[in-house]
Protein backbone atom coordinates (compact mmCIF):
# COMPACT_ATOMS: atom_id res chain seq x y z
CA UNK A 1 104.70 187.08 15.94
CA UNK A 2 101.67 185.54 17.44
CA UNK A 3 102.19 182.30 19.57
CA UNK A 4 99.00 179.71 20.08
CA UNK A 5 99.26 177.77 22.15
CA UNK A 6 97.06 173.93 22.67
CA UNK A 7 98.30 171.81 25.05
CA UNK A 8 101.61 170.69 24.26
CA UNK A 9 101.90 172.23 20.90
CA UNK A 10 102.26 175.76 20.22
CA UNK A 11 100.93 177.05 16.44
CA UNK A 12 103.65 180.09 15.07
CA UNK A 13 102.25 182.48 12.81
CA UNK A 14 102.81 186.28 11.35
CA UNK A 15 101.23 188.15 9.06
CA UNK A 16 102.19 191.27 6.88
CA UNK A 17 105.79 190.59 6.86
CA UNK A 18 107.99 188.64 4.34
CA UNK A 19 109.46 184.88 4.90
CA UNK A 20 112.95 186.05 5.77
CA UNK A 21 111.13 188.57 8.52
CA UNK A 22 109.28 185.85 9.92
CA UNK A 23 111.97 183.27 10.11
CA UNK A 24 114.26 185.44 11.73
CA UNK A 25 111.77 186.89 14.29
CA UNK A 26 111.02 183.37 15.01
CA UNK A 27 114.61 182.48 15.49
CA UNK A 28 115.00 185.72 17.72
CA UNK A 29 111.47 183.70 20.06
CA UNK A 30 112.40 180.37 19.41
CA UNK A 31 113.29 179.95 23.40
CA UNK A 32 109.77 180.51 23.99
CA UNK A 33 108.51 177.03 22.40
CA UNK A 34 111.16 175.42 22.15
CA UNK A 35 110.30 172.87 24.66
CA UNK A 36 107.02 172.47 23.28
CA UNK A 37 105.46 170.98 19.39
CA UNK A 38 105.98 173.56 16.85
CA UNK A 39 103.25 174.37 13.69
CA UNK A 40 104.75 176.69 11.66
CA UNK A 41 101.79 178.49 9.97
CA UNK A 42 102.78 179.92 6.85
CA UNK A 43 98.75 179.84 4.82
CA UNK A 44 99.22 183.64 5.10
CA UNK A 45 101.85 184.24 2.72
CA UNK A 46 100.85 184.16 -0.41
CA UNK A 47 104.07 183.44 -2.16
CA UNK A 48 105.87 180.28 -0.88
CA UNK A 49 108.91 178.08 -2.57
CA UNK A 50 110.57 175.90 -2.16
CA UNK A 51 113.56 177.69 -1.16
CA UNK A 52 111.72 179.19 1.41
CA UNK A 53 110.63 176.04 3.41
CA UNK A 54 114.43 174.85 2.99
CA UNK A 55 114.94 177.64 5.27
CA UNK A 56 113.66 176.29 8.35
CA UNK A 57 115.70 173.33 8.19
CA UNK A 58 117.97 174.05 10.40
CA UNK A 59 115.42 175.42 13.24
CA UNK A 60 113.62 171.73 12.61
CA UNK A 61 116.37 169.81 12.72
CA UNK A 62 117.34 170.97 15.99
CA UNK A 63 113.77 171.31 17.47
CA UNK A 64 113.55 167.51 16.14
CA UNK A 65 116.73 166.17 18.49
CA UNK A 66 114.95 168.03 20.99
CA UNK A 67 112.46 164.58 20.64
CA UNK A 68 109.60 167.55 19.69
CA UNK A 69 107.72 167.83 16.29
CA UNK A 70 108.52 170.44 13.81
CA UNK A 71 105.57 171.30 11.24
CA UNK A 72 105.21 173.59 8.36
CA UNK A 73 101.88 173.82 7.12
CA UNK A 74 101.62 175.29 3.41
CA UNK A 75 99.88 174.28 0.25
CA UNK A 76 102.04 176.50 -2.03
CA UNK A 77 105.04 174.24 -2.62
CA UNK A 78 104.82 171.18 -4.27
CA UNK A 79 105.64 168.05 -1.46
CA UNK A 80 108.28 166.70 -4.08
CA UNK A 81 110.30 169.38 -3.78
CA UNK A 82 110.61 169.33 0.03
CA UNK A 83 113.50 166.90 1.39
CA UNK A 84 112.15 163.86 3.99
CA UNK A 85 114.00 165.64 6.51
CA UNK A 86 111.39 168.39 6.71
CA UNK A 87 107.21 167.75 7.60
CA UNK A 88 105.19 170.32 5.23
CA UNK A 89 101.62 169.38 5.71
CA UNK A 90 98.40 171.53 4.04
CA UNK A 91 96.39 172.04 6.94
CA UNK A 92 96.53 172.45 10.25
CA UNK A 93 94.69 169.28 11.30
CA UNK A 94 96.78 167.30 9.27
CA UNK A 95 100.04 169.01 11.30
CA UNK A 96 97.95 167.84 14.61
CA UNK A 97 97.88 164.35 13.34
CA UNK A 98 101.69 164.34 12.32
CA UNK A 99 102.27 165.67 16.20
CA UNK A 100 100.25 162.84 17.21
CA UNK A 101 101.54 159.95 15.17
CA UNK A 102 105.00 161.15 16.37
CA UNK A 103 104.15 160.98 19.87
CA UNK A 104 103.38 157.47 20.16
CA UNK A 105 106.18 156.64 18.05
CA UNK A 106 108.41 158.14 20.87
CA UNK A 107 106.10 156.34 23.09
CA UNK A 108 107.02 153.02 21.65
CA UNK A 109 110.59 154.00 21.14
CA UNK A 110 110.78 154.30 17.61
C-alpha cells in the first residue's frame, strides 16, 4: 500500500493485488489518513465494476462526516452506475479539483 502524500490530501494506491486485497489493506491503514483528503487510485486495476466501487462506501461515508473528501478515481465503471453518495472521478486532477471545490464549500458552510 503506497501512501502520497500533497499537502492536505494523501493519494492511496496498490498494485498487483485484487480489489478486495486492496480495500481491506486500506481499511487495516485507514488511521494513517484519516484526518487528511483521501484519492483512492484505482487506474491500476484493470478490471473495475461497479460492485467494486460500491465497496468503499462505507470507508467514504465515514471519512465524509469526518468534513474530509473521499475520491475514487477510475475510468472503468460507467458514472451512472455509481450512487451520488460516492465521488468517482477519471483522473487525478479532476479528484484535486473535487477536493478543492469541497473545501470552500466547507469554507462557506455549505
Amino acid at each position: 500500500m503506497i501512501f502520497d502524500q500533497n499537502e492536505t490530501t494523501i493519494t492511496v494506491f496498490q498494485e498487483g493485488v485484487s480489489i478486495e486485497t486492496f480495500l481491506k489493506n486500506f481499511q487495516n491503514d485507514y488511521e494513517k489518513c484519516q484526518t487528511a483528503h483521501i484519492i483512492v487510485n484505482l487506474l491500476s486495476f484493470s478490471e473495475v465494476t461497479a460492485e467494486d466501487v460500491l465497496k468503499f462506501s462505507a470507508l467514504s461515508i465515514a471519512h465524509r462526516e469526518l468534513k474530509k473528501s473521499f475520491v475514487l478515481v477510475t475510468q472503468k465503471v460507467p458514472y451512472d452506475d455509481i450512487p451520488e453518495e460516492l465521488c468517482v472521478v477519471p483522473t487525478i486532477q479532476e479528484a484535486n479539483d473535487i477536493i478543492e471545490m469541497e473545501e470552500i464549500e466547507r469554507d462557506l458552510g455549505f
